[in-house]
C-alpha atoms as a PDB file:
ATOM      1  CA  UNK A   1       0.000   0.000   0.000  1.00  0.00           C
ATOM      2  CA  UNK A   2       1.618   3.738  -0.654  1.00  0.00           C
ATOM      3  CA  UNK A   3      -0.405   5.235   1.746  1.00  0.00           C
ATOM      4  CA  UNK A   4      -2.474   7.178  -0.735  1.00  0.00           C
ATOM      5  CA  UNK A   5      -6.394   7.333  -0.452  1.00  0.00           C
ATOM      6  CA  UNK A   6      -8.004   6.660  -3.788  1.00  0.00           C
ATOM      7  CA  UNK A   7     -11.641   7.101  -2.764  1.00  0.00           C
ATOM      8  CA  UNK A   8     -14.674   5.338  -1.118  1.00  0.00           C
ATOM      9  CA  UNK A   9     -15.864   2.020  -2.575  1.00  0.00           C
ATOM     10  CA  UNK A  10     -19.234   2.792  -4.062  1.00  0.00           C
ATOM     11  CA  UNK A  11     -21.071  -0.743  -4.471  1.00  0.00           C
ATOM     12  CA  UNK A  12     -23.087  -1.264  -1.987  1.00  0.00           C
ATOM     13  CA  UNK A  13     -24.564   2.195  -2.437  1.00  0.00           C
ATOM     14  CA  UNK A  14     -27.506   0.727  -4.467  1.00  0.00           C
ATOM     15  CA  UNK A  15     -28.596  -1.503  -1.167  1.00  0.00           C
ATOM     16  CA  UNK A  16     -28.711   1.957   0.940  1.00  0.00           C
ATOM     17  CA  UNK A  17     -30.829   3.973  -1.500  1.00  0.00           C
ATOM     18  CA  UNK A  18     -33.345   0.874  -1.559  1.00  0.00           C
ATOM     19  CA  UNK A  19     -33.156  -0.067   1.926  1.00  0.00           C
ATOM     20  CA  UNK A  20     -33.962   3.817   2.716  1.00  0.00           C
ATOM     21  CA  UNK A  21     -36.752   3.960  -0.451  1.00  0.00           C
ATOM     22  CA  UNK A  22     -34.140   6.795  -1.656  1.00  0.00           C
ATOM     23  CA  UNK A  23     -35.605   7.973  -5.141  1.00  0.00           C
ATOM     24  CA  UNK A  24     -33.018  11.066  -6.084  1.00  0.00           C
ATOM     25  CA  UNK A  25     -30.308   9.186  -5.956  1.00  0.00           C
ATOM     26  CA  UNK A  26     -28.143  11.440  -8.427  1.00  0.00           C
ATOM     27  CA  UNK A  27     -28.597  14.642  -6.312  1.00  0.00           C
ATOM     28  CA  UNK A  28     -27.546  12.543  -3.152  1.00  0.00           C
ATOM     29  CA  UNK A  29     -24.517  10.821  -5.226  1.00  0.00           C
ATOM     30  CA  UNK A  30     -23.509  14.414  -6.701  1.00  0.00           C
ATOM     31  CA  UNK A  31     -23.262  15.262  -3.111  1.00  0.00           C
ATOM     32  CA  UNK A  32     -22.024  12.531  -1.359  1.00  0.00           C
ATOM     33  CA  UNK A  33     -19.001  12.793  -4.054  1.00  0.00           C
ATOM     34  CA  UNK A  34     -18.917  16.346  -3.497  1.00  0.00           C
ATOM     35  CA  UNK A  35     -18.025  16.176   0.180  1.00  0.00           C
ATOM     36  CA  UNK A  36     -15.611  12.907  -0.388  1.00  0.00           C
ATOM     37  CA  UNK A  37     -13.503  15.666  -2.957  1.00  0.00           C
ATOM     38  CA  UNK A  38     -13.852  18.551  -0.158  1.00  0.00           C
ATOM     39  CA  UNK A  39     -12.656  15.738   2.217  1.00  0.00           C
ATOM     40  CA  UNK A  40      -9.885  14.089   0.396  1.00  0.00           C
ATOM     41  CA  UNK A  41      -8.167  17.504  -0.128  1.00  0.00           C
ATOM     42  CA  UNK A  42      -7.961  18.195   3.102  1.00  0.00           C
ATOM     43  CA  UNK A  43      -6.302  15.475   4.072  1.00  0.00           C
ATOM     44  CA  UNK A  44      -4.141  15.533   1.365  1.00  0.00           C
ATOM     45  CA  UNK A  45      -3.109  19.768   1.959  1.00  0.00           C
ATOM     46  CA  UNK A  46      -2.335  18.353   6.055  1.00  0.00           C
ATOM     47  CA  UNK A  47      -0.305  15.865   4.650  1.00  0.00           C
ATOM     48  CA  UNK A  48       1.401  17.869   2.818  1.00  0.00           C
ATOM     49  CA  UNK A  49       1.495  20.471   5.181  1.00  0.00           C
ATOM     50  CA  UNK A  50       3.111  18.164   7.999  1.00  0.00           C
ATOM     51  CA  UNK A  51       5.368  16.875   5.350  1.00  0.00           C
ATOM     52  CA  UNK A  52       6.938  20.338   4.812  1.00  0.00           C
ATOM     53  CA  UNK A  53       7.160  21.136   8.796  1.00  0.00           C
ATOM     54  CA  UNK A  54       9.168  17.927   9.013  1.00  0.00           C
ATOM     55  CA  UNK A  55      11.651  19.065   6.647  1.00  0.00           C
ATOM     56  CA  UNK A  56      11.948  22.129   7.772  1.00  0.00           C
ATOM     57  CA  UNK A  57      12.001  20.607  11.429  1.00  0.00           C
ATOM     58  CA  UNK A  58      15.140  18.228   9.676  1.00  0.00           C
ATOM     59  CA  UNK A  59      16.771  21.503   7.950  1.00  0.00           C
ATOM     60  CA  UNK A  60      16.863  23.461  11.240  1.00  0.00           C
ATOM     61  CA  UNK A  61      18.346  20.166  13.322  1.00  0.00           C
ATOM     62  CA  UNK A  62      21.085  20.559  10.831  1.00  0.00           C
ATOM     63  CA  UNK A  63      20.360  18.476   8.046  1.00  0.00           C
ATOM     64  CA  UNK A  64      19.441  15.245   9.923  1.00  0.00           C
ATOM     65  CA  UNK A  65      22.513  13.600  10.143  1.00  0.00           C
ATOM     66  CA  UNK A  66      24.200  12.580  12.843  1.00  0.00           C
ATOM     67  CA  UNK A  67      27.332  11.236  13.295  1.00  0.00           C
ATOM     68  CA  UNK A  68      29.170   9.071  15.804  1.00  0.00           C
ATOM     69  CA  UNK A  69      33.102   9.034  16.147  1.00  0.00           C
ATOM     70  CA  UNK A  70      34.873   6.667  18.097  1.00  0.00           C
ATOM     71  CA  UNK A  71      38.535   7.495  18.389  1.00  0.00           C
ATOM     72  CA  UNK A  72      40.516   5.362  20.340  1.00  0.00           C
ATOM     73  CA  UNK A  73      44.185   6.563  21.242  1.00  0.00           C
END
């Protein structure tokens, strides 16, 4: 898995708008779509968003790397 979201699973969708006698079901699809988009984005701009802090986070440490000498004499 990379991690990424690549949307709801949509199938059983049919069994909800019959079990609840739904009859617009475009309107309420357009919608429910609509808000999966809104929410998808979000999450994708605060992972992005905590993504860039961490680098930054790494740049200001010094680059992230750390290194170990042992010198024995």
């Amino acid at each position: 898995m990379s991690g990424t979201y690549l949307g709801k699973e949509w199938s059983s969708l049919e069994h909800i708008f019959k079990i609840y006698d739904l009859e617009d079901v475009k309107t309420i699809l357009f919608f429910a779509k609509l808000y999966e988009g809104i929410v998808v984005n979000h999450k994708a701009e605060e992972a992005e968003n905590k993504r860039k802090a961490e680098q930054r986070k790494t740049k200001a440490a010094g680059g992230g790397k750390t290194y170990t000498h042992n010198v024995r004499g």
